[in-house]
PDB file of N, CA and C in Angstrom:
ATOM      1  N   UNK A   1      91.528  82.490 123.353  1.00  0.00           N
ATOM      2  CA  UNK A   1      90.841  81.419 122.631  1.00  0.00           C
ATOM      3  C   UNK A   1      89.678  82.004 121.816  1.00  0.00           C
ATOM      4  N   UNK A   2      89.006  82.852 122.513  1.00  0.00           N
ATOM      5  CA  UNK A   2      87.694  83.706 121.688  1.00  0.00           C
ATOM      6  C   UNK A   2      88.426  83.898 120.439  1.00  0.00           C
ATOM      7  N   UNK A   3      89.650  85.091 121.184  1.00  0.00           N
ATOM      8  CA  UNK A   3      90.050  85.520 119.936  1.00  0.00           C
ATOM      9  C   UNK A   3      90.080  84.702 118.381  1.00  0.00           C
ATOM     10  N   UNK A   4      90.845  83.436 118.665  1.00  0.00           N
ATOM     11  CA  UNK A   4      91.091  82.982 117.575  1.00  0.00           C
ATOM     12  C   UNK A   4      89.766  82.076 116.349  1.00  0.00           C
ATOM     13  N   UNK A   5      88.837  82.016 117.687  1.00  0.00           N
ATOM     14  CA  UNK A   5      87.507  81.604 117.199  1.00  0.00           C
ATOM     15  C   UNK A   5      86.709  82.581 116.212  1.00  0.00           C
ATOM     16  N   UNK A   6      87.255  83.938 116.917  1.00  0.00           N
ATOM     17  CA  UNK A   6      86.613  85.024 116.129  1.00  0.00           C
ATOM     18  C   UNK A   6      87.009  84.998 114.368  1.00  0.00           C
ATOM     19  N   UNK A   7      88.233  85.069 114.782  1.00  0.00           N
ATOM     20  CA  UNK A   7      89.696  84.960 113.431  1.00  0.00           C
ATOM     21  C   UNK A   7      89.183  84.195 112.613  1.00  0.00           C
ATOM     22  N   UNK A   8      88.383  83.259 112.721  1.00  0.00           N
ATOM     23  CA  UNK A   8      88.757  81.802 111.867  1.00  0.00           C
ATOM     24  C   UNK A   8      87.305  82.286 111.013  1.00  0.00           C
ATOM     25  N   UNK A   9      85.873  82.704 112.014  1.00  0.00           N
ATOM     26  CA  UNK A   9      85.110  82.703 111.316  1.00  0.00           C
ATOM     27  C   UNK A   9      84.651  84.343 110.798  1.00  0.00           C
ATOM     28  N   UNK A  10      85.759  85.447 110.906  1.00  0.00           N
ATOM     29  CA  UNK A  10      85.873  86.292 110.806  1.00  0.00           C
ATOM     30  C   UNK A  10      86.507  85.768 108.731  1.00  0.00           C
ATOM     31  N   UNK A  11      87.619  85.007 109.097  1.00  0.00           N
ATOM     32  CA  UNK A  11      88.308  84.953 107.470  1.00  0.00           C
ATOM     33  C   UNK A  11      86.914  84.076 106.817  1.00  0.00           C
ATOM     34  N   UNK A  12      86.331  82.987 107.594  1.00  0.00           N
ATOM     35  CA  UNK A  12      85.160  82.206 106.696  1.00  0.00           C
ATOM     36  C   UNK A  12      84.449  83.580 106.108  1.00  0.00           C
ATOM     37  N   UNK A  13      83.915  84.136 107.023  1.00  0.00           N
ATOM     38  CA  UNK A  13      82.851  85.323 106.207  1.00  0.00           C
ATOM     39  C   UNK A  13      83.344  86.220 105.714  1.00  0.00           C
ATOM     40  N   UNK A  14      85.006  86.604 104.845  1.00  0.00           N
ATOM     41  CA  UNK A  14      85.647  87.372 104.758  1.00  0.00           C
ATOM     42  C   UNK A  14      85.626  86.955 102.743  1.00  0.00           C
ATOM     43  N   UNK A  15      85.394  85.613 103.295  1.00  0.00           N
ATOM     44  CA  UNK A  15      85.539  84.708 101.686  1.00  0.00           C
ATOM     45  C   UNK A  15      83.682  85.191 100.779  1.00  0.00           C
ATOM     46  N   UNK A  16      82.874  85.270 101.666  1.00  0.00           N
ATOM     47  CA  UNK A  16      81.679  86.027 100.550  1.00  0.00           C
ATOM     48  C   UNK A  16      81.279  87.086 101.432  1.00  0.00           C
ATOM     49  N   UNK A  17      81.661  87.767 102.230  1.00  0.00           N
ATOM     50  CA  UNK A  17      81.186  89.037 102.875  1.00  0.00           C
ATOM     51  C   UNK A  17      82.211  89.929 103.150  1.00  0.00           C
ATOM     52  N   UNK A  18      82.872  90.714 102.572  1.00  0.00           N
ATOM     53  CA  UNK A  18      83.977  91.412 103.331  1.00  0.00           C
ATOM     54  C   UNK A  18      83.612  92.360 104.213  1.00  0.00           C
ATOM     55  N   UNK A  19      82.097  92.803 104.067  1.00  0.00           N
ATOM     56  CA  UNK A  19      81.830  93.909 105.084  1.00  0.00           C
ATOM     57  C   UNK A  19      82.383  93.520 106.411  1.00  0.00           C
ATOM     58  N   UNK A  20      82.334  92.147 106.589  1.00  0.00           N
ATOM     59  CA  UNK A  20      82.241  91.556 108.082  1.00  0.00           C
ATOM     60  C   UNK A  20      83.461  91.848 108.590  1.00  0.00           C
ATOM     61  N   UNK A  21      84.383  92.251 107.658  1.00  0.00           N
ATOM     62  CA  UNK A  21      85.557  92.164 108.578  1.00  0.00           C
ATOM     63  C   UNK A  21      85.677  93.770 108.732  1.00  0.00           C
ATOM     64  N   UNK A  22      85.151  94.978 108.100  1.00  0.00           N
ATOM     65  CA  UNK A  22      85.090  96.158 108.722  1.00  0.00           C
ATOM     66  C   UNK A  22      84.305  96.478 109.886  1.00  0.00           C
ATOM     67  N   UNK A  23      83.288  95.628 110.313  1.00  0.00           N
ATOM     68  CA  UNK A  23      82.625  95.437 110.965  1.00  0.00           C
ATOM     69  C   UNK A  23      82.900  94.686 112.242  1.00  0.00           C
ATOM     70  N   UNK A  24      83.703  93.696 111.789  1.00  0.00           N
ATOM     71  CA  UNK A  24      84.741  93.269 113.588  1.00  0.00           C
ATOM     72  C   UNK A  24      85.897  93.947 113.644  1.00  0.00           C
ATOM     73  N   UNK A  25      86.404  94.625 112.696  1.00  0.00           N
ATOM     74  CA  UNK A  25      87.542  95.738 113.076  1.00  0.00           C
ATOM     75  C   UNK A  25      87.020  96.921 113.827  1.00  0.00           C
ATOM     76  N   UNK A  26      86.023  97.252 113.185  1.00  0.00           N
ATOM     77  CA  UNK A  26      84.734  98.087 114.671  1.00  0.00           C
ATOM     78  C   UNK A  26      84.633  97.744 115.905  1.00  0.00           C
ATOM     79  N   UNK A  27      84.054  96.695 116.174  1.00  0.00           N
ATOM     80  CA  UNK A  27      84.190  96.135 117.359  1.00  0.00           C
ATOM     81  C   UNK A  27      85.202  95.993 118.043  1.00  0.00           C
ATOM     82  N   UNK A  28      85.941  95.656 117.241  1.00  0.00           N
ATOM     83  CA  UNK A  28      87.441  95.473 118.378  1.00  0.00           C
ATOM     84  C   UNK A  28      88.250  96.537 118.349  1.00  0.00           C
TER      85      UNK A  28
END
């Protein structure tokens, strides 16, 4: 369930931040 919570606001901040998603690909 995290997971998909992550997902959702992982793609929201993906739409004006893309760092964020190299940055939870780090993390995980």
């Amino acid at each position: 369930m995290a997971g998909d919570v992550n997902k959702a606001i992982l793609i929201g901040h993906l739409g004006r931040n893309p760092d964020v998603r190299h940055n939870k690909a780090k993390v995980e």
